[in-house]
PDB file of N, CA and C in Angstrom:
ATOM      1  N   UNK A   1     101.171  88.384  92.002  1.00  0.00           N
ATOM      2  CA  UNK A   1     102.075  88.401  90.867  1.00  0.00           C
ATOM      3  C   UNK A   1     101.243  88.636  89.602  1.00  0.00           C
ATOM      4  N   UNK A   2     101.877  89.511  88.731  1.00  0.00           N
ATOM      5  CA  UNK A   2     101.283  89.985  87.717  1.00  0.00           C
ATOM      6  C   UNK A   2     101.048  89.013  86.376  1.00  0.00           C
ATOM      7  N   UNK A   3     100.371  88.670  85.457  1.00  0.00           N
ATOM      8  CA  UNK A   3     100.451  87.708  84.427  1.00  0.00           C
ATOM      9  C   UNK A   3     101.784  88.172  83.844  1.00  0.00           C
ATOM     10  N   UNK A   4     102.203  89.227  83.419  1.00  0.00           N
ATOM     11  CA  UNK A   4     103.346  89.543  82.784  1.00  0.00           C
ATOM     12  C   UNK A   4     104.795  88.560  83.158  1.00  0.00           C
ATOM     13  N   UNK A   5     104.679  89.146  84.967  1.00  0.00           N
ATOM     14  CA  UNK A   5     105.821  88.426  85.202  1.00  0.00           C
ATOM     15  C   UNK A   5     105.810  86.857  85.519  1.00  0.00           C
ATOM     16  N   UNK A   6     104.829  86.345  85.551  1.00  0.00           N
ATOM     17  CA  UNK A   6     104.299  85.003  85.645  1.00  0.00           C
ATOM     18  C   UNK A   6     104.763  84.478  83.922  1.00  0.00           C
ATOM     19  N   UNK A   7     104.789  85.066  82.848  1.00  0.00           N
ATOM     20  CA  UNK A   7     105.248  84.427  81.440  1.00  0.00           C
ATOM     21  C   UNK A   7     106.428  84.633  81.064  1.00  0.00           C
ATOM     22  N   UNK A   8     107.490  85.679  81.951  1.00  0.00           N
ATOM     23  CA  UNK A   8     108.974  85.409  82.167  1.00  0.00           C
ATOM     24  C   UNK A   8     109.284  84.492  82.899  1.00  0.00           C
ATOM     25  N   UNK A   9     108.696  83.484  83.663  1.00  0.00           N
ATOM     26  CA  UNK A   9     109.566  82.600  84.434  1.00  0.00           C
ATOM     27  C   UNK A   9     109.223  80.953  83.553  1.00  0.00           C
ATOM     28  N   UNK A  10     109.947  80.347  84.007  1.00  0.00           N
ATOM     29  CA  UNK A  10     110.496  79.174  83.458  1.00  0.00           C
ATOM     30  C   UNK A  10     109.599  77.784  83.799  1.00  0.00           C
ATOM     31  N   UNK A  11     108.959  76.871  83.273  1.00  0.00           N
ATOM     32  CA  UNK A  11     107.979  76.002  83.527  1.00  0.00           C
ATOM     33  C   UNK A  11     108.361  75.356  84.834  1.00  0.00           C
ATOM     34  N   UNK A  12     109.654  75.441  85.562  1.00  0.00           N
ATOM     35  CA  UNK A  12     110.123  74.481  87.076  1.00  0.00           C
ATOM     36  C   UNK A  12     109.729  75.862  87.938  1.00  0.00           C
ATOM     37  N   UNK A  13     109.907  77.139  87.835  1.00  0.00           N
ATOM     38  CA  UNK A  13     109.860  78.239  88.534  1.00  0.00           C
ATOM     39  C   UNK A  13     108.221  78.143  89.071  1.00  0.00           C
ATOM     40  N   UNK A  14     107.395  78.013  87.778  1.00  0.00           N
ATOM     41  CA  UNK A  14     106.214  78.285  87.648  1.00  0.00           C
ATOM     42  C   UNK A  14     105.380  77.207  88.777  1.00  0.00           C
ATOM     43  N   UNK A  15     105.781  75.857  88.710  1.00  0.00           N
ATOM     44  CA  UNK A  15     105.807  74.499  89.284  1.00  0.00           C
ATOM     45  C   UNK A  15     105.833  75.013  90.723  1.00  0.00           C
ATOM     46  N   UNK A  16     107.087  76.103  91.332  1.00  0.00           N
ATOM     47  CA  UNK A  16     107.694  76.725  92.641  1.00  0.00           C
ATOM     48  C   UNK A  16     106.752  77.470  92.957  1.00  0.00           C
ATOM     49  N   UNK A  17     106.283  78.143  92.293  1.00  0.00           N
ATOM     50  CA  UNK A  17     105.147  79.217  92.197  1.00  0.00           C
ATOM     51  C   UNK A  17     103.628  78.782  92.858  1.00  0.00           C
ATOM     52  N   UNK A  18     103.323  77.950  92.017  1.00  0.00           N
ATOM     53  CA  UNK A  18     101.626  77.331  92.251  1.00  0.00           C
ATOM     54  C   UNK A  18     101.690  76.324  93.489  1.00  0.00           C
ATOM     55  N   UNK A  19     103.074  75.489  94.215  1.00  0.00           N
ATOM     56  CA  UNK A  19     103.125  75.344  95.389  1.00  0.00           C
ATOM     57  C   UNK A  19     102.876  76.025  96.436  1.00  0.00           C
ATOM     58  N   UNK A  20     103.774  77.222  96.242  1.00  0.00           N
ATOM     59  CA  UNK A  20     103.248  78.219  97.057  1.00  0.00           C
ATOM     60  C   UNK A  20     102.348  78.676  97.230  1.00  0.00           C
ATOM     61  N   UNK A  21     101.403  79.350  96.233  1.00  0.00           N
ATOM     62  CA  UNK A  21     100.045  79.806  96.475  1.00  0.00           C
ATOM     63  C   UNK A  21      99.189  79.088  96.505  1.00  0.00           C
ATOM     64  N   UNK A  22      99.565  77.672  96.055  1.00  0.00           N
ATOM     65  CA  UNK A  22      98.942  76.415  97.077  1.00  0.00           C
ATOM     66  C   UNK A  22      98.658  76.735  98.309  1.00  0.00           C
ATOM     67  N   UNK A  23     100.082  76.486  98.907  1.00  0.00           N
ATOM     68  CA  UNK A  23     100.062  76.193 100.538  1.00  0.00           C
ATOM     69  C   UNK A  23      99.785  77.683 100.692  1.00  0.00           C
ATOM     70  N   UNK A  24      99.607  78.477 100.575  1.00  0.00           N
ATOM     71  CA  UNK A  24      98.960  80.265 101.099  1.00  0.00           C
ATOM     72  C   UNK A  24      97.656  79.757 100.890  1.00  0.00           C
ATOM     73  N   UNK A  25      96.948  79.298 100.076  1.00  0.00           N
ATOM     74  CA  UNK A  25      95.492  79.029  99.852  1.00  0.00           C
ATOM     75  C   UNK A  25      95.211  78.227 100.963  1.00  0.00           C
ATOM     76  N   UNK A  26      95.357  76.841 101.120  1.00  0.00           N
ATOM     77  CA  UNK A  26      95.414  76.590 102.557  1.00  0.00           C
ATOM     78  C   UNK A  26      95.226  77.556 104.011  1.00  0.00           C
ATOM     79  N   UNK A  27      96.459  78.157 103.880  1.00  0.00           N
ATOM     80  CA  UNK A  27      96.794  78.927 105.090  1.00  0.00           C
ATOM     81  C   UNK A  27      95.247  79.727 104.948  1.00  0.00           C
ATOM     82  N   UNK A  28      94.756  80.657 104.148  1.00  0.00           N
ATOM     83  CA  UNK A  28      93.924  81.605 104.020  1.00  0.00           C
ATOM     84  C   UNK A  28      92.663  81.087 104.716  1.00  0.00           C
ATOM     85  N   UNK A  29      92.391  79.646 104.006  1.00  0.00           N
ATOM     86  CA  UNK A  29      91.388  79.108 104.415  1.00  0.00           C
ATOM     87  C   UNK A  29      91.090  78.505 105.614  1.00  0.00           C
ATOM     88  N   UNK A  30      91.996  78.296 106.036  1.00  0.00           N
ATOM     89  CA  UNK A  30      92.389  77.911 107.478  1.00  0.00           C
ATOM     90  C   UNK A  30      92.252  79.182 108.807  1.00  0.00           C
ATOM     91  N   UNK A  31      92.875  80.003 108.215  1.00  0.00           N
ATOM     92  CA  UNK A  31      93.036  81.462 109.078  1.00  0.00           C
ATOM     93  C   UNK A  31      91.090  81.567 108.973  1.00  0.00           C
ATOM     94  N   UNK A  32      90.337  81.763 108.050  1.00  0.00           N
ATOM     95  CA  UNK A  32      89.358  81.803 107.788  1.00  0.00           C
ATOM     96  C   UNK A  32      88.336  81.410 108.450  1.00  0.00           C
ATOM     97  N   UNK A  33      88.301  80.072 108.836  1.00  0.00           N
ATOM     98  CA  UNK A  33      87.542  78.919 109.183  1.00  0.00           C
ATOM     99  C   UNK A  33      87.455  78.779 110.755  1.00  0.00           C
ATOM    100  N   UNK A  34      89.093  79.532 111.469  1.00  0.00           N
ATOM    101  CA  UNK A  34      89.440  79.751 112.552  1.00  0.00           C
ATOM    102  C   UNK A  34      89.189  80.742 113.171  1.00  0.00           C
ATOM    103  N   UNK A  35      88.807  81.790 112.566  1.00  0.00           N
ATOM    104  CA  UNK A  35      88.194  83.496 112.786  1.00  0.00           C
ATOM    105  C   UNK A  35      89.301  84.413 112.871  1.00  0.00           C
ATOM    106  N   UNK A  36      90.424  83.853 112.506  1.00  0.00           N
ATOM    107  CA  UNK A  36      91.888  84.737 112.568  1.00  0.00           C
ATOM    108  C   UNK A  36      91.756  85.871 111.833  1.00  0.00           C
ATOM    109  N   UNK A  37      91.097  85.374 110.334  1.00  0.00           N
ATOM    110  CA  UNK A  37      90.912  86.358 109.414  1.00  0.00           C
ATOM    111  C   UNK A  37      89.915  86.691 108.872  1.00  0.00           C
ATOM    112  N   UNK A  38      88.995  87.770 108.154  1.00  0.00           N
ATOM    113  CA  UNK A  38      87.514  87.780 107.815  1.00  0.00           C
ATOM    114  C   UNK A  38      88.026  88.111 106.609  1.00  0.00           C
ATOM    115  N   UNK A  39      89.048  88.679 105.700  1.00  0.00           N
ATOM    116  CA  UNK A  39      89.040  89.241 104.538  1.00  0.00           C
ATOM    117  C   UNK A  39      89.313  87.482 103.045  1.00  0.00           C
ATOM    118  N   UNK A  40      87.942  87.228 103.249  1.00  0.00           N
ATOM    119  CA  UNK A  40      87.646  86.522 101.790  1.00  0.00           C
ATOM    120  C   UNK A  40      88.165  86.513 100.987  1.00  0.00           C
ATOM    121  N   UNK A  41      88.420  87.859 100.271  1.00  0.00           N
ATOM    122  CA  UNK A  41      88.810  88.457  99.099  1.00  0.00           C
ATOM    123  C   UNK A  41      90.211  87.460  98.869  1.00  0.00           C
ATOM    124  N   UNK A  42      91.179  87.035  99.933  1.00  0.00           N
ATOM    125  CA  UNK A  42      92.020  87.022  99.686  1.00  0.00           C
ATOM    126  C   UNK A  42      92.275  85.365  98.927  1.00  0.00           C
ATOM    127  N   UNK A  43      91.388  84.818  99.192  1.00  0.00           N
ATOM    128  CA  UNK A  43      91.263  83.055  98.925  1.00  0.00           C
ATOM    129  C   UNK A  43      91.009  83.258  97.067  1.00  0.00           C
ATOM    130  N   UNK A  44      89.913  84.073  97.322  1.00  0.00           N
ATOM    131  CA  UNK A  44      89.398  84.164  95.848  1.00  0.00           C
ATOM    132  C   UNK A  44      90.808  84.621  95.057  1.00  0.00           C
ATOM    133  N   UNK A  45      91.238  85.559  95.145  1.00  0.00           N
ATOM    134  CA  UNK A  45      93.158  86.062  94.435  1.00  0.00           C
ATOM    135  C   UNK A  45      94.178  84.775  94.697  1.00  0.00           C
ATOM    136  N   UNK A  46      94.252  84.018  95.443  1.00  0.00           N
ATOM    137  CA  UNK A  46      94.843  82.942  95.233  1.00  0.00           C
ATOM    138  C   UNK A  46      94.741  81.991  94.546  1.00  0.00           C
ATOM    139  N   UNK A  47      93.001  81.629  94.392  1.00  0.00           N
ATOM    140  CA  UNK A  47      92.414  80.587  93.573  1.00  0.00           C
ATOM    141  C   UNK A  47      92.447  81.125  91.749  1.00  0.00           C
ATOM    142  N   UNK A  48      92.256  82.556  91.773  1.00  0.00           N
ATOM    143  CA  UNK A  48      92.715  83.466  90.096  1.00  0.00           C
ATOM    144  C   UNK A  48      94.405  83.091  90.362  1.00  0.00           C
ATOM    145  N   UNK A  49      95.423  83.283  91.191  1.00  0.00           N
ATOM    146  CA  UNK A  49      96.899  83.048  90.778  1.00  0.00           C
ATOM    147  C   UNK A  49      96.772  81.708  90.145  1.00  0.00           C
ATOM    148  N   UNK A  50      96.741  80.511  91.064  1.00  0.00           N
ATOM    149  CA  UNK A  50      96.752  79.339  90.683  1.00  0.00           C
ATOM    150  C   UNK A  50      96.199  78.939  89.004  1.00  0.00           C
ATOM    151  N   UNK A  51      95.197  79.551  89.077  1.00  0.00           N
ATOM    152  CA  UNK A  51      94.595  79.248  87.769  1.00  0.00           C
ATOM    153  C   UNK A  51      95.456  80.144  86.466  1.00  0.00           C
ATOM    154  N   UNK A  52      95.985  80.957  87.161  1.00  0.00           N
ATOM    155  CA  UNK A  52      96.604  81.709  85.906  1.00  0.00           C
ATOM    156  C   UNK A  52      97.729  81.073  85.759  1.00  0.00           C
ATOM    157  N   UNK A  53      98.476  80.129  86.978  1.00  0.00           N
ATOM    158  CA  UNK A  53      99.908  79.557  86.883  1.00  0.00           C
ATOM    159  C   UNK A  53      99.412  78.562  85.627  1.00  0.00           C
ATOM    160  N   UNK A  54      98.059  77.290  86.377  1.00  0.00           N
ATOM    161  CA  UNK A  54      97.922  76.284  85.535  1.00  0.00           C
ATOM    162  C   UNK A  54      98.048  76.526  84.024  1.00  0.00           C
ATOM    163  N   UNK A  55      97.430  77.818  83.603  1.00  0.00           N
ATOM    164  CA  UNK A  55      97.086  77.971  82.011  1.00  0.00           C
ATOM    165  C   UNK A  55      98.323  78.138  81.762  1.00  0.00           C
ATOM    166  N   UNK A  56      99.234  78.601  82.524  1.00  0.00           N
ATOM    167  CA  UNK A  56     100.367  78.896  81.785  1.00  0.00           C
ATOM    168  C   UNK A  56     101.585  77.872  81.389  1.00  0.00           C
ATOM    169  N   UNK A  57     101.367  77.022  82.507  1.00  0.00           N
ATOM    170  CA  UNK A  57     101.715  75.845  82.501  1.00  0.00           C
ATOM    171  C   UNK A  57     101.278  74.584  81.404  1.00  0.00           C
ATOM    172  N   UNK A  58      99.940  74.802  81.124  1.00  0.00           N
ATOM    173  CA  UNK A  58      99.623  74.175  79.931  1.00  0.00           C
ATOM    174  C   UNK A  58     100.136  74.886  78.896  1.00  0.00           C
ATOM    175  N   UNK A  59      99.824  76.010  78.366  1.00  0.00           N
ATOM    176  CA  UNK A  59     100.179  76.035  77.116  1.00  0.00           C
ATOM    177  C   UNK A  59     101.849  76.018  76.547  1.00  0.00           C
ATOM    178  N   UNK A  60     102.771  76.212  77.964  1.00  0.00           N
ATOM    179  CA  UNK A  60     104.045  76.283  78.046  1.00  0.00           C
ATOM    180  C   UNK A  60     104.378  74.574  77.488  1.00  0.00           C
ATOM    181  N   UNK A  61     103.552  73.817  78.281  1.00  0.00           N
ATOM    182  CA  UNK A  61     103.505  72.403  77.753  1.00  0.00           C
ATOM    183  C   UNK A  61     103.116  71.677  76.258  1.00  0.00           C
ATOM    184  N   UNK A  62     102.460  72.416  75.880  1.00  0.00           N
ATOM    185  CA  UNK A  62     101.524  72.263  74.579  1.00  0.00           C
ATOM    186  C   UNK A  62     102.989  72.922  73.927  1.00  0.00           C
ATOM    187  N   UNK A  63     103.127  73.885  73.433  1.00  0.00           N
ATOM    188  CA  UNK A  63     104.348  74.540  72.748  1.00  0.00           C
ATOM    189  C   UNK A  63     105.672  73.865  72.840  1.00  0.00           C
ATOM    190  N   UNK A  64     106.064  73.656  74.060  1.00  0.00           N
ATOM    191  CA  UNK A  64     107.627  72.734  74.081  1.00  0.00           C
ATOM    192  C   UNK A  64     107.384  71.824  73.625  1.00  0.00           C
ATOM    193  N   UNK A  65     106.311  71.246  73.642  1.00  0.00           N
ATOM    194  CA  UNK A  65     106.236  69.670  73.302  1.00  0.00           C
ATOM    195  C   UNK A  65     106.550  69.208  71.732  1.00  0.00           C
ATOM    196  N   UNK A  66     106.841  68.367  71.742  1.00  0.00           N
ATOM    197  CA  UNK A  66     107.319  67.939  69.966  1.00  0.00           C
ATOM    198  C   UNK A  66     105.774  67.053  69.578  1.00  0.00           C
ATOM    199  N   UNK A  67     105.860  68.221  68.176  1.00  0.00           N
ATOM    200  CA  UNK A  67     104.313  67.405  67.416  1.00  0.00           C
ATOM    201  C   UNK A  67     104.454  66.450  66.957  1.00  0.00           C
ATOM    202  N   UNK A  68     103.138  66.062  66.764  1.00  0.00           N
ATOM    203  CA  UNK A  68     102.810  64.778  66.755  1.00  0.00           C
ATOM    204  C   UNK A  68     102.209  64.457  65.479  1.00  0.00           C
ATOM    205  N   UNK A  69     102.988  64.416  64.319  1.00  0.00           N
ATOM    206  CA  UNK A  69     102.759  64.556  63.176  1.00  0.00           C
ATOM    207  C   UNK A  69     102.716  62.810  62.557  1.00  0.00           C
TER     208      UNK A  69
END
């Protein structure tokens, strides 16, 4: 998933999102470890999704939030 369409969806969507490529990160590493699969590449693109969900998730948090004046 592209960053673009990752900053149209909604902070509970996003929440739906990083579960998933959670549990795919798992799976990858697992397939991995088991010799099912040799292509690496693919853990590393899961571990960049996740991280791109989290940031987005923070700053989505930081912004809704009411300051603290």
């Amino acid at each position: 998933m592209k960053m673009q369409e990752l900053r149209q969806l909604t902070p509970k969507k996003l929440l739906a999102e990083l579960e998933k490529a959670r549990r795919e990160l798992a799976g990858e590493r697992f397939q991995i470890r088991t010799g099912k699969n040799q292509n690496t590449a693919q853990v590393r693109k899961k571990k960049v999704l996740i991280a791109r969900i989290l940031t987005l998730l923070g700053s989505k948090n930081t912004v809704s939030s009411p300051s603290q004046e």
